[in-house]
C-alpha atoms as a PDB file:
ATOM      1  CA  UNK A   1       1.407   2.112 -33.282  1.00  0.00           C
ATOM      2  CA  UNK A   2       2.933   3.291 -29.768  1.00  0.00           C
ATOM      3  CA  UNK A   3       5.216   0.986 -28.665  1.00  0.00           C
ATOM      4  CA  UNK A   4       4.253   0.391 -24.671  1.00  0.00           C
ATOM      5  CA  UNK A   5       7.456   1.237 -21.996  1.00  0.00           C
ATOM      6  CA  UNK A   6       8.089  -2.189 -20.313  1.00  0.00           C
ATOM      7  CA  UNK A   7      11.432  -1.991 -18.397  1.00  0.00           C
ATOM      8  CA  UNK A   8      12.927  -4.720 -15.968  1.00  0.00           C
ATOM      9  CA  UNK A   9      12.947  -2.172 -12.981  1.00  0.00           C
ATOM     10  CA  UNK A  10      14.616  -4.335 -10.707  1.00  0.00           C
ATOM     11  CA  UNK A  11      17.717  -3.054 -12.008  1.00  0.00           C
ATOM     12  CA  UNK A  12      16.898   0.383 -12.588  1.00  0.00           C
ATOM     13  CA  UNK A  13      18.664   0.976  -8.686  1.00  0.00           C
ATOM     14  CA  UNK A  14      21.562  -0.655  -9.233  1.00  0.00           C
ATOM     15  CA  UNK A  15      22.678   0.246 -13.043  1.00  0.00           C
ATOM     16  CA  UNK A  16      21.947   4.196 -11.055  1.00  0.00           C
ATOM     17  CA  UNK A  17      24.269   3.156  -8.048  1.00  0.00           C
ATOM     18  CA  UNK A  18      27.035   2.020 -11.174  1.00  0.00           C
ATOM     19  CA  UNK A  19      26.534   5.388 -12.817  1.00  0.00           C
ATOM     20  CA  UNK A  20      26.573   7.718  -9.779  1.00  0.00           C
ATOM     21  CA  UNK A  21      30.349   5.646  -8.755  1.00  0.00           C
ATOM     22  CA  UNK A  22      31.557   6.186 -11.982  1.00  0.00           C
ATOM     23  CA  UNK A  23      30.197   9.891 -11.741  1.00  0.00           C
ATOM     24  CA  UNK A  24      32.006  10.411  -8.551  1.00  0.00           C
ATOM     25  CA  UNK A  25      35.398   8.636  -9.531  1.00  0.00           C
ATOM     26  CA  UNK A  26      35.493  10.925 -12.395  1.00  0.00           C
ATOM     27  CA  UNK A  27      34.439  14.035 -10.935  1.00  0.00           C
ATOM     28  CA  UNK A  28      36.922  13.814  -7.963  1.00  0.00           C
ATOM     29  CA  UNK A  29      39.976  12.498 -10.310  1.00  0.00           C
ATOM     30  CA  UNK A  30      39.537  14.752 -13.107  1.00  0.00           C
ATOM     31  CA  UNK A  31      37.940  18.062 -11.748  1.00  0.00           C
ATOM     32  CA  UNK A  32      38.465  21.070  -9.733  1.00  0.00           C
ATOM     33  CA  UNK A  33      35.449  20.650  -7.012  1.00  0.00           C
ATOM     34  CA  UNK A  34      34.379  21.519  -4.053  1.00  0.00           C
ATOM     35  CA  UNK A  35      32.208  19.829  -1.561  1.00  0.00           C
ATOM     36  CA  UNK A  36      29.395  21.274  -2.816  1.00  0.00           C
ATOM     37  CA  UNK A  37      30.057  19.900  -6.413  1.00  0.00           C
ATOM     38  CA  UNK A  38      30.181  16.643  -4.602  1.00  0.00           C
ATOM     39  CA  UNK A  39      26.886  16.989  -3.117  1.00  0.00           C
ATOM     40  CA  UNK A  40      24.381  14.841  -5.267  1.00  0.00           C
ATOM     41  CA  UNK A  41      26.839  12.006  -5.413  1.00  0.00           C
ATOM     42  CA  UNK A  42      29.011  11.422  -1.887  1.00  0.00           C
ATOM     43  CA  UNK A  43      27.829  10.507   1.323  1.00  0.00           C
ATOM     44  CA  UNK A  44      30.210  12.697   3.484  1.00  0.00           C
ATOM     45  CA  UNK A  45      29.634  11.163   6.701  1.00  0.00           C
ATOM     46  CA  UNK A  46      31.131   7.583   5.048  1.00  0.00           C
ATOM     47  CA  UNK A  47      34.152   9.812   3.251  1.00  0.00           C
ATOM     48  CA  UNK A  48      34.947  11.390   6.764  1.00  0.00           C
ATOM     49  CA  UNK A  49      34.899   8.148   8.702  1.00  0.00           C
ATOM     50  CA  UNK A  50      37.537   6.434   5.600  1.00  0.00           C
ATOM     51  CA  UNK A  51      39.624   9.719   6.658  1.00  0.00           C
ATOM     52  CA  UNK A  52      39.563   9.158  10.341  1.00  0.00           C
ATOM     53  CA  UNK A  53      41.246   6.098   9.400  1.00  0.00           C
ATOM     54  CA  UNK A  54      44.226   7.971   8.547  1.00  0.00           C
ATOM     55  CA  UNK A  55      43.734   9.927  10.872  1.00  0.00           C
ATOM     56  CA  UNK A  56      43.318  13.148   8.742  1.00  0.00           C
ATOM     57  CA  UNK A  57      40.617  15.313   6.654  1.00  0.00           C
ATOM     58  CA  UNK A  58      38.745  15.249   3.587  1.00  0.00           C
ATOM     59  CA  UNK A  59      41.318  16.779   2.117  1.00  0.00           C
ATOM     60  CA  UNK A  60      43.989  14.379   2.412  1.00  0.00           C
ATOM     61  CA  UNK A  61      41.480  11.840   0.369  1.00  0.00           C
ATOM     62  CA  UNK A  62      41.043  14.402  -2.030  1.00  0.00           C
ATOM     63  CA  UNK A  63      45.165  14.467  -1.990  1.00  0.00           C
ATOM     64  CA  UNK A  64      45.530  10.488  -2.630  1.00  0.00           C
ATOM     65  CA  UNK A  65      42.725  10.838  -5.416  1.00  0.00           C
ATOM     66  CA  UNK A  66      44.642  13.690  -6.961  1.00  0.00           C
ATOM     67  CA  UNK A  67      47.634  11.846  -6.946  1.00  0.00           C
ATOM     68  CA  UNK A  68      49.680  14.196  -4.282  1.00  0.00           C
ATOM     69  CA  UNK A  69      50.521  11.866  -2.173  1.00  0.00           C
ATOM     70  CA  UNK A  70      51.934   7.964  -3.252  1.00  0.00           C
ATOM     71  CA  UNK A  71      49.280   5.484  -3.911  1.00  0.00           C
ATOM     72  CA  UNK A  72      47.189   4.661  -7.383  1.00  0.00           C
ATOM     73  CA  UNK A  73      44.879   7.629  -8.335  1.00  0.00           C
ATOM     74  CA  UNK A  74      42.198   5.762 -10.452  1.00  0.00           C
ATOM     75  CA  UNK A  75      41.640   2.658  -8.422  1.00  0.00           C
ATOM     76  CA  UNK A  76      41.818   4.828  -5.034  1.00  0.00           C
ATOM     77  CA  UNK A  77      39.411   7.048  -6.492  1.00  0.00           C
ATOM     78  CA  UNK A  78      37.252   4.176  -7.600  1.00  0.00           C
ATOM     79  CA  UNK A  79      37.207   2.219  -4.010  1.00  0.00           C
ATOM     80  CA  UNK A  80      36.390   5.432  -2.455  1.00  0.00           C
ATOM     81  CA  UNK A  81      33.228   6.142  -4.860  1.00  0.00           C
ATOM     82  CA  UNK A  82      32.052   2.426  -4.055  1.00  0.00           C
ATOM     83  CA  UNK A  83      32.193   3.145  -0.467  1.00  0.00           C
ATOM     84  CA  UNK A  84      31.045   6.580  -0.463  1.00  0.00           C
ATOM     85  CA  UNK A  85      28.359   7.513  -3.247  1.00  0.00           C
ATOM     86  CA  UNK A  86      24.796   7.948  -2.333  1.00  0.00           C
ATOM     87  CA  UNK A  87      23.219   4.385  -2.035  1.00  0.00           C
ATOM     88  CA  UNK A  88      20.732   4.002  -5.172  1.00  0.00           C
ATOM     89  CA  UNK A  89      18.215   1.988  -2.090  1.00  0.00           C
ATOM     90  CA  UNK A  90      18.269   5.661  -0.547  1.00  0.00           C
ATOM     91  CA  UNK A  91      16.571   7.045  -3.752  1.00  0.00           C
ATOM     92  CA  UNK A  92      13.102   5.743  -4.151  1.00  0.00           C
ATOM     93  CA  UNK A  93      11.551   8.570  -5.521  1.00  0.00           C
ATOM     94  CA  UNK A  94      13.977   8.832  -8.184  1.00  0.00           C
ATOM     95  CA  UNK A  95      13.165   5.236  -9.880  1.00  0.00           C
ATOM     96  CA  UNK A  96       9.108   6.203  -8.906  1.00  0.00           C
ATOM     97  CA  UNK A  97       9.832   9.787 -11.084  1.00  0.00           C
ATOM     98  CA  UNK A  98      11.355   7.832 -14.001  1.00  0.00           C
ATOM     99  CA  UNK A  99       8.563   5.305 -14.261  1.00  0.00           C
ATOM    100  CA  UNK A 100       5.935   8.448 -14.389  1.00  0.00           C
ATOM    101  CA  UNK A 101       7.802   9.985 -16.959  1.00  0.00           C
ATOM    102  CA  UNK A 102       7.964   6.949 -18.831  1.00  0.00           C
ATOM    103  CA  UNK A 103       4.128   5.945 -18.494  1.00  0.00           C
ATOM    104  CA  UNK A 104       3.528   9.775 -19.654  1.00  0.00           C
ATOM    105  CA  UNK A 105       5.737   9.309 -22.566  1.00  0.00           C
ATOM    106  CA  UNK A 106       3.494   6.682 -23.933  1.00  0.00           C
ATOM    107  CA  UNK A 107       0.452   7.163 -22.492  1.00  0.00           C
ATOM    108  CA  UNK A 108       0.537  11.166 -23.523  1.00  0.00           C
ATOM    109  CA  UNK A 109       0.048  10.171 -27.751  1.00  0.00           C
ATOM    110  CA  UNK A 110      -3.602   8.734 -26.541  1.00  0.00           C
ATOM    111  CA  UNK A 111      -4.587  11.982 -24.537  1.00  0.00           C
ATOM    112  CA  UNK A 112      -3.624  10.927 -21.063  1.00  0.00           C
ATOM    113  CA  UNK A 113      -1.330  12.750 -19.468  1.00  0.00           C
ATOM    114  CA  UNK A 114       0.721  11.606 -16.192  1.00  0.00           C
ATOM    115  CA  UNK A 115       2.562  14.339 -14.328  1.00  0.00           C
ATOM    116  CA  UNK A 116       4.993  13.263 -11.791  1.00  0.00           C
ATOM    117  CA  UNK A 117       4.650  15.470  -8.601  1.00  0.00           C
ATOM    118  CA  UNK A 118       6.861  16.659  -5.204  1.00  0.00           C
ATOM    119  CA  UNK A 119       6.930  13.895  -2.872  1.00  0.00           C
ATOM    120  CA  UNK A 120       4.937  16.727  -0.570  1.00  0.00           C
ATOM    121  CA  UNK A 121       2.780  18.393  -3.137  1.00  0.00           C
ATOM    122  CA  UNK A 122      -0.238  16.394  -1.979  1.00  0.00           C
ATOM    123  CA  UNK A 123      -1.242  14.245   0.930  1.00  0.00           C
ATOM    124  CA  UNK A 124      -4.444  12.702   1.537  1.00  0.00           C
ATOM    125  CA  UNK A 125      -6.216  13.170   4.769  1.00  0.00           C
ATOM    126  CA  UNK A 126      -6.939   9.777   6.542  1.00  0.00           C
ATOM    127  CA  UNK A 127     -10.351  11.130   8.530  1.00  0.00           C
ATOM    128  CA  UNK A 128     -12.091  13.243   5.817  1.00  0.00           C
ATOM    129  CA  UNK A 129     -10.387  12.541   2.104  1.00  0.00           C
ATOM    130  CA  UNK A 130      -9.011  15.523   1.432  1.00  0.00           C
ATOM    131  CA  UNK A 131      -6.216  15.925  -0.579  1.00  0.00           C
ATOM    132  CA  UNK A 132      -3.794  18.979   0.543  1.00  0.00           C
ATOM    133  CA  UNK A 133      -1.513  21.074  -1.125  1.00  0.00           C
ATOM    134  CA  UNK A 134       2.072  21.535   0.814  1.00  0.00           C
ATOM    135  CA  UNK A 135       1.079  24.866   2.134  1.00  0.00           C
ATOM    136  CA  UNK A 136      -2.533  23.465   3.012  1.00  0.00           C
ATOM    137  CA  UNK A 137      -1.167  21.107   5.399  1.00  0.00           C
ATOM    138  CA  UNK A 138       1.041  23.431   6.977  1.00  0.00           C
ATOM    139  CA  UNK A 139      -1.614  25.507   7.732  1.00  0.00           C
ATOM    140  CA  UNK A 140      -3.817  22.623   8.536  1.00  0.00           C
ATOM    141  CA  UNK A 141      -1.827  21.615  11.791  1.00  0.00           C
ATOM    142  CA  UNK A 142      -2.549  18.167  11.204  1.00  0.00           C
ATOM    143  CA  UNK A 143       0.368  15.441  11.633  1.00  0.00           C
ATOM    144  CA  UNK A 144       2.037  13.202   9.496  1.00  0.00           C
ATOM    145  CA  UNK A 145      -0.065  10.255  11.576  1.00  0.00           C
ATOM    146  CA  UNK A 146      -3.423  11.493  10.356  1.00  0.00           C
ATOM    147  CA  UNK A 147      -2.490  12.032   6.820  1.00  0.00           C
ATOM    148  CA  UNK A 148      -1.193   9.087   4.009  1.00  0.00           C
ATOM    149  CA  UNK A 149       1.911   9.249   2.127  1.00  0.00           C
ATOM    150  CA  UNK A 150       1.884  12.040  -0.434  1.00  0.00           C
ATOM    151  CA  UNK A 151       0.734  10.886  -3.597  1.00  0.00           C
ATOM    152  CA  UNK A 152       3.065  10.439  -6.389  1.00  0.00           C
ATOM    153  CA  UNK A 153       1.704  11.785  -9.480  1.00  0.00           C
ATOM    154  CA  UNK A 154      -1.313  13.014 -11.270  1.00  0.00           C
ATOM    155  CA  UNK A 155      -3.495  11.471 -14.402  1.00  0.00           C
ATOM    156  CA  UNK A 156      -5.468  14.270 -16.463  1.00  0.00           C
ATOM    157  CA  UNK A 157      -6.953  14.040 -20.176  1.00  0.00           C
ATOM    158  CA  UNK A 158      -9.525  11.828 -21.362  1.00  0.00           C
ATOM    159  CA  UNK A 159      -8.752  10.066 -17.320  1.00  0.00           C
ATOM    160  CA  UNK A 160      -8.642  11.893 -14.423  1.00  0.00           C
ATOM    161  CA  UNK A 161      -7.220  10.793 -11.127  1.00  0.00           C
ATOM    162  CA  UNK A 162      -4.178   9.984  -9.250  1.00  0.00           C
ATOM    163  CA  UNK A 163      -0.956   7.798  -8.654  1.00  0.00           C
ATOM    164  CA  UNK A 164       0.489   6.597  -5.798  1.00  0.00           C
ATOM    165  CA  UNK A 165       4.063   4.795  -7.136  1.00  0.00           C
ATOM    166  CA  UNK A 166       6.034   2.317  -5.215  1.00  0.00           C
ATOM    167  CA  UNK A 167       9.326   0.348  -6.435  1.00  0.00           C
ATOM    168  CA  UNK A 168      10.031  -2.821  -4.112  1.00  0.00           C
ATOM    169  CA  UNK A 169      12.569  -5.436  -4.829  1.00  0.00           C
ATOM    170  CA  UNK A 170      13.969  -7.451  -2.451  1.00  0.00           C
ATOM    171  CA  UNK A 171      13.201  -8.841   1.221  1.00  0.00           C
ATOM    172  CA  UNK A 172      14.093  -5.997   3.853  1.00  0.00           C
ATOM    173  CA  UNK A 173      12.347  -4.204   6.603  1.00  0.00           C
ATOM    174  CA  UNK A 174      11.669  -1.537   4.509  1.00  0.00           C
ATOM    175  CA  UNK A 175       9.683  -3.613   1.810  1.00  0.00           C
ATOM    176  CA  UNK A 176       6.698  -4.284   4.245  1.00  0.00           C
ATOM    177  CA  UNK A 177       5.770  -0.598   4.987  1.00  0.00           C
ATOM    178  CA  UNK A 178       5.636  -0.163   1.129  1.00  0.00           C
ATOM    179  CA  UNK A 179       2.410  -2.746   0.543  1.00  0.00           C
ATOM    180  CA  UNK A 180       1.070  -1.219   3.993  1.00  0.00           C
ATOM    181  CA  UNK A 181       1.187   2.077   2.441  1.00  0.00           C
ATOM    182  CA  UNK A 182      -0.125   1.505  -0.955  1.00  0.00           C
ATOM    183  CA  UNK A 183      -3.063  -0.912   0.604  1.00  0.00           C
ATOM    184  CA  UNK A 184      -4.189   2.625   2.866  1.00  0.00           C
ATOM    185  CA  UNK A 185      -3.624   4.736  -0.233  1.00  0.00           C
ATOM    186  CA  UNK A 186      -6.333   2.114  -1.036  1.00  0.00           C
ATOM    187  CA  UNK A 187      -8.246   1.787   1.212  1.00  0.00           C
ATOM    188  CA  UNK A 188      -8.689   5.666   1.411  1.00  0.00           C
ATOM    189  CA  UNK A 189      -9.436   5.781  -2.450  1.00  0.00           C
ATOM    190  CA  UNK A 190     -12.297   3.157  -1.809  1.00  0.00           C
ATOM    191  CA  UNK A 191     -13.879   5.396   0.990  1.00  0.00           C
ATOM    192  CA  UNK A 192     -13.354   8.655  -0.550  1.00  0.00           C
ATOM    193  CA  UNK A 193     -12.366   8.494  -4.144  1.00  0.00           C
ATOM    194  CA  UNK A 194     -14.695   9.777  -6.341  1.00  0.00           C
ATOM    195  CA  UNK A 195     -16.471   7.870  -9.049  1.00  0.00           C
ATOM    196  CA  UNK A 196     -15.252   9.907 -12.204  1.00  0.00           C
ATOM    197  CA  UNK A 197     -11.216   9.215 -11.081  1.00  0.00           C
ATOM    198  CA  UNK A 198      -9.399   6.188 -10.807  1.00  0.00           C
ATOM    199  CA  UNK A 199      -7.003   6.140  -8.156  1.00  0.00           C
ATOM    200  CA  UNK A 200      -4.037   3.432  -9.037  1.00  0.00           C
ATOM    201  CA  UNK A 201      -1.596   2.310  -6.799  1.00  0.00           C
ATOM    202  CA  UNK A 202       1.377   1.379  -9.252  1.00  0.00           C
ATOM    203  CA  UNK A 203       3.591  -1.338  -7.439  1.00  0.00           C
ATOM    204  CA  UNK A 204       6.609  -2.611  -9.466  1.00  0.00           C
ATOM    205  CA  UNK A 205       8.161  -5.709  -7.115  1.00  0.00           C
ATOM    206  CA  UNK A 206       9.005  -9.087  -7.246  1.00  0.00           C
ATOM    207  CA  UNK A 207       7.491 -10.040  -3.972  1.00  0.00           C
ATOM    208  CA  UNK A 208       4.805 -11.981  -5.483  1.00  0.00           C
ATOM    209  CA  UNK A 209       3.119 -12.997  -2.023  1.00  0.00           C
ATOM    210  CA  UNK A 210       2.787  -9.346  -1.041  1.00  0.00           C
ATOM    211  CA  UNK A 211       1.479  -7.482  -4.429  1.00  0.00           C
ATOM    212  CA  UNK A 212      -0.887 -10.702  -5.138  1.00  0.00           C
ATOM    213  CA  UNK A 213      -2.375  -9.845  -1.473  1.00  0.00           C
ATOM    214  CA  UNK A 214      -2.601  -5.606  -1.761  1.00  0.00           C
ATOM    215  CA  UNK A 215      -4.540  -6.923  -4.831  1.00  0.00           C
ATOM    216  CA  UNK A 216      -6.344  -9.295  -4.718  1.00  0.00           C
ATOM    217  CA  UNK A 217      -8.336  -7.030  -1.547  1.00  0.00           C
ATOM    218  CA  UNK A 218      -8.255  -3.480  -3.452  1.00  0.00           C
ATOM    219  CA  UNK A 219      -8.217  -4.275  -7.287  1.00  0.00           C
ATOM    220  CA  UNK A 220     -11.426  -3.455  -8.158  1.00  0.00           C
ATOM    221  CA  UNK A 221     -13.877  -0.184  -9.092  1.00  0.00           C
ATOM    222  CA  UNK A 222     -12.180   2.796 -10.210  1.00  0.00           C
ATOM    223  CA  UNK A 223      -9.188   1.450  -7.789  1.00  0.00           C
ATOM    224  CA  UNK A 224      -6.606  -0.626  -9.890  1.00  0.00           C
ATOM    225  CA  UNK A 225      -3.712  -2.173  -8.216  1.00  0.00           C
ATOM    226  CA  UNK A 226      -1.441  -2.732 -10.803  1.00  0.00           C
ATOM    227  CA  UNK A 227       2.168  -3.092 -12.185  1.00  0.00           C
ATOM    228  CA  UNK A 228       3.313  -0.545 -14.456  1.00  0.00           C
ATOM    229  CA  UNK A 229       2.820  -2.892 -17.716  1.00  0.00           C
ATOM    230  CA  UNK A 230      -0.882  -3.861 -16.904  1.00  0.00           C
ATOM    231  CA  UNK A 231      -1.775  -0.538 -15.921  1.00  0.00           C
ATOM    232  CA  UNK A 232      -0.694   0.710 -19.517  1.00  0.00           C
ATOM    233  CA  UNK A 233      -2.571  -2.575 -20.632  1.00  0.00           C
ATOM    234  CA  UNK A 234      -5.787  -1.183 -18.854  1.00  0.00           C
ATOM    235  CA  UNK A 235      -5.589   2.009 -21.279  1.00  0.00           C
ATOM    236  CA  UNK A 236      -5.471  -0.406 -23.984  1.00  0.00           C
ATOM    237  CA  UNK A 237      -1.459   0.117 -25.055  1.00  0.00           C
ATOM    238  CA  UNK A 238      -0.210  -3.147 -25.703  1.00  0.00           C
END
């Protein structure tokens, strides 16, 4: 028997934010690099504000880290990863690429295959329910405002249809425009989804309120609103 992919993916962000400051204290303590080595795992605009402080460049950090110049390397290198490395918050599509892969590793041994996609490899059209292909809407010369988020991923084999992943843990600002945005993905799918697809908005949070709202509306048909355990429950993995 398959055994179903159930994670705690509340700290999937932060055990990533851990890894990429380890990553960076290592990489800049123990390597020859360059900026653009550093690229996937420092936010340079933070690393040159810590060397305005001293009143110098990027390079005289890199000179502390290194040991050139008199202070600790390790635990210097290790305050300026936790103050500099890309913010795991900042990397949504990441954790929403993981969970894909994840669902397809399971969900693949029945015949259902989940393919995670470019976060502009398809966007629905709010007017008309098309879907578009990146170099579609560029020719299309429709905005962002007339057109939904781009859909996350794919669902082919014995289902067809498609995905549209959020991750959303935490009060913030931010968290609000995510159950907006999967309640139009929605909404669309209700209008203009066709009847052999399902179209699942997959929303991983902890705001109960919120997610029991989006679903209790849009949960029905061949439109599931769902976490990603009870939408591998729906396919009958348990």
């Amino acid at each position: 028997m398959k055994t179903m992919f159930k994670s705690d993916l509340s700290k999937i962000r932060s055990n990533r934010q851990k890894k990429t400051n380890r990553n960076l204290a290592e990489t800049i303590l123990h390597t020859d690099f360059t900026d653009k080595d550093l690229k996937k795992l420092i936010n340079f605009k933070s690393l040159d504000r810590l060397a305005e402080v001293y009143d110098e460049d990027r390079q005289y950090i890199y000179d502390l880290i290194k040991g050139k110049r008199e202070i600790s390397c390790y635990d210097f290198a290790l305050a300026v990863a936790h103050g500099t490395s890309i913010l795991a918050s900042r990397q949504g599509s990441t954790d929403e690429r993981y969970v894909l892969d994840q669902l397809n590793r399971v969900t693949s041994e029945l015949g259902i295959f989940i393919q995670s996609i470019g976060n502009q490899d398809l966007r629905p059209v709010k007017s008309d329910g098309r879907l578009l292909t990146k170099k579609e809407y560029k020719k299309s010369g429709l905005t962002k405002l007339q057109c939904l988020k781009s859909i996350d991923g794919t669902i082919s084999g014995k289902i067809d249809g498609y995905i549209f992943g959020k991750i959303c843990f935490g009060e913030g600002g931010h968290q609000s425009n995510v159950f907006h945005e999967s309640e139009e993905f929605a909404k669309w799918a209700h209008q203009f989804g066709e009847e052999d697809k399902i179209y699942v908005a997959l929303i991983d949070t902890d705001l109960t309120k919120e997610y029991n709202d989006v679903k209790s509306r849009h949960d029905h048909g061949n439109v599931w609103v769902v976490d990603h355990v009870e939408f591998q429950q729906r396919l009958g993995i348990n």
